[in-house]
C-alpha atoms as a PDB file:
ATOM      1  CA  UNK A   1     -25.893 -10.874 -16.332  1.00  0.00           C
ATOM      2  CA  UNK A   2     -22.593  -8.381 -16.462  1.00  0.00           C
ATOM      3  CA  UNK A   3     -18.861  -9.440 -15.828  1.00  0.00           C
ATOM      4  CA  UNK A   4     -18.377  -9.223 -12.416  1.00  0.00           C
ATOM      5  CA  UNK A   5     -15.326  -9.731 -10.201  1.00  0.00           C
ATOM      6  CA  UNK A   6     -12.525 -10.777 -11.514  1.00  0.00           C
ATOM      7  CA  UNK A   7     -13.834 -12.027 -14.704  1.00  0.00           C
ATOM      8  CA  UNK A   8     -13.185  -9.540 -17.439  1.00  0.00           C
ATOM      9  CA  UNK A   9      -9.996  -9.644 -19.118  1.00  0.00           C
ATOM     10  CA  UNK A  10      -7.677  -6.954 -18.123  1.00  0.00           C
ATOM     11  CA  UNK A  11      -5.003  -5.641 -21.086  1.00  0.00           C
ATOM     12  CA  UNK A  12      -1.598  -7.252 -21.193  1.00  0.00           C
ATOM     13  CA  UNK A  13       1.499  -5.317 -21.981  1.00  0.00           C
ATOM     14  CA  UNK A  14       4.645  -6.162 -22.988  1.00  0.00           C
ATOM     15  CA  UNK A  15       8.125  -4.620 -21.405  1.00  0.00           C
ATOM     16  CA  UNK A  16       8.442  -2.216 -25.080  1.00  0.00           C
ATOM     17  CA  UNK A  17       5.116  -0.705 -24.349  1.00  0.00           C
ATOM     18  CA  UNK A  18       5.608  -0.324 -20.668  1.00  0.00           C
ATOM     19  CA  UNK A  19       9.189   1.422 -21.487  1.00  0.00           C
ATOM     20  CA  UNK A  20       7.039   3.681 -23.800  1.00  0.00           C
ATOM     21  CA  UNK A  21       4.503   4.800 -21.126  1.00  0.00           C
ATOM     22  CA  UNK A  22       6.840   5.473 -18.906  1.00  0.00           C
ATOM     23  CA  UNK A  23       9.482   7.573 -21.238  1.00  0.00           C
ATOM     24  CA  UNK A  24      12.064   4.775 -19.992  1.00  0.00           C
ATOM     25  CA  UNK A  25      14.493   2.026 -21.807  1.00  0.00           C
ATOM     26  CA  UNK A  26      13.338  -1.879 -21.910  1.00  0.00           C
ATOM     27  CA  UNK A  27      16.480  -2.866 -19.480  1.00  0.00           C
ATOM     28  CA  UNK A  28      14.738  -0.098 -16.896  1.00  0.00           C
ATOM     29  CA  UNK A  29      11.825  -1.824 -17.028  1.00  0.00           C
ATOM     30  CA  UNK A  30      13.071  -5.443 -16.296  1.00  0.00           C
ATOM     31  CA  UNK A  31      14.931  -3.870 -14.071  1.00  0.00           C
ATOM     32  CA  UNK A  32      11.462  -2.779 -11.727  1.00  0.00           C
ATOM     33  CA  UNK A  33      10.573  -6.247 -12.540  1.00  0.00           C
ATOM     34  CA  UNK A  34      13.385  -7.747 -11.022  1.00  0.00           C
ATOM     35  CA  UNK A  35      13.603  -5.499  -8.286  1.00  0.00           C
ATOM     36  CA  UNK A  36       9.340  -6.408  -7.894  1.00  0.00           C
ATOM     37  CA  UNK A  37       8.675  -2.764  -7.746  1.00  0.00           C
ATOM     38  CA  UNK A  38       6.623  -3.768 -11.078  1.00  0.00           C
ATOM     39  CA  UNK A  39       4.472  -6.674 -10.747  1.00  0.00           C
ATOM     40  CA  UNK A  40       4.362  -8.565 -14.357  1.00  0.00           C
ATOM     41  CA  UNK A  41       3.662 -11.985 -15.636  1.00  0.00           C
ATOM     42  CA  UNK A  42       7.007 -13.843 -16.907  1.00  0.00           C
ATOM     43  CA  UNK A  43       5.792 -16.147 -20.099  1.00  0.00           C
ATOM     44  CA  UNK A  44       9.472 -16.747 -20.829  1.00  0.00           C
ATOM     45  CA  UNK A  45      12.773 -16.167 -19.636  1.00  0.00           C
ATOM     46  CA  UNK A  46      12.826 -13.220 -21.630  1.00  0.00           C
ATOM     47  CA  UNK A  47       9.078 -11.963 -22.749  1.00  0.00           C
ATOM     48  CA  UNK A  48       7.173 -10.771 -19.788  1.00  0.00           C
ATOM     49  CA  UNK A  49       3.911  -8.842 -19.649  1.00  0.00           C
ATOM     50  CA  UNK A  50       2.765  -6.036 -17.059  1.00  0.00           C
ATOM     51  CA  UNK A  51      -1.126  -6.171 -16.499  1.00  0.00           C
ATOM     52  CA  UNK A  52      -2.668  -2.340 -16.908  1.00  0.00           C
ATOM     53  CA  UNK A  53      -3.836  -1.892 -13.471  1.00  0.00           C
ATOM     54  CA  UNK A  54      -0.001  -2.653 -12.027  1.00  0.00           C
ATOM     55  CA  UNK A  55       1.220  -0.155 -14.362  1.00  0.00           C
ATOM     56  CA  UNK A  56      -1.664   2.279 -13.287  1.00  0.00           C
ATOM     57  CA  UNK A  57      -1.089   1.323  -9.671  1.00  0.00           C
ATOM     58  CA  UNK A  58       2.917   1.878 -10.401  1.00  0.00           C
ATOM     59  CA  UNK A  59       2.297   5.172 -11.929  1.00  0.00           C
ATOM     60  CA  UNK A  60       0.247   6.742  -9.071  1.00  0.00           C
ATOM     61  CA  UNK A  61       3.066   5.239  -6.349  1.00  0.00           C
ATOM     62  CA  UNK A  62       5.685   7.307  -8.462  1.00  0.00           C
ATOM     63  CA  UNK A  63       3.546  10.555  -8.930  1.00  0.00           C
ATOM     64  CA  UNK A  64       4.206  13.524  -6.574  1.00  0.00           C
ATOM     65  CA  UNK A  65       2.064  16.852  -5.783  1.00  0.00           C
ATOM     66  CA  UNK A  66       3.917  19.719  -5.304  1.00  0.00           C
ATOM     67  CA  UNK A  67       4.528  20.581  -2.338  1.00  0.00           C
ATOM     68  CA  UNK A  68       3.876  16.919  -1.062  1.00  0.00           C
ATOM     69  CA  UNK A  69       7.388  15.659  -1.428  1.00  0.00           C
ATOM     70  CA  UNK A  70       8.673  17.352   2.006  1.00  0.00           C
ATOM     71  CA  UNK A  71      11.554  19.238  -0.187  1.00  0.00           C
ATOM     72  CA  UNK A  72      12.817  22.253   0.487  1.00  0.00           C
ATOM     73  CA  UNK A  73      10.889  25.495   0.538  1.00  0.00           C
END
């Protein structure tokens, strides 16, 4: 019998990694967290982590195609 549902454990990361995926700085991170653009789990006041498939699910939200965007021609 597999893992099935919600049972497997999913990666954790903290706000320095996150910052590093997305070419940002820490304080811009907590900052999406604040704002709850980026869902993440607060341990402390300070240490929070960001589960993989919110920062996948982040990623694709901020992602344009060309020629998607409605800009100018």
């Amino acid at each position: 019998m597999g893992n099935h549902g919600g049972n497997q454990r999913e990666r954790l990361l903290g706000t320095g990694e996150v910052a590093r995926i997305l070419g940002v700085h820490v304080q811009t991170v907590r900052r999406y967290i604040r704002a709850k653009e980026l869902p993440a789990i607060q341990l402390t006041p300070r240490n929070y982590k960001v589960r993989q498939s919110d920062l996948d699910h982040f990623l694709d939200g901020r992602c344009t195609i060309a020629g998607q965007s409605g800009g100018v021609s």
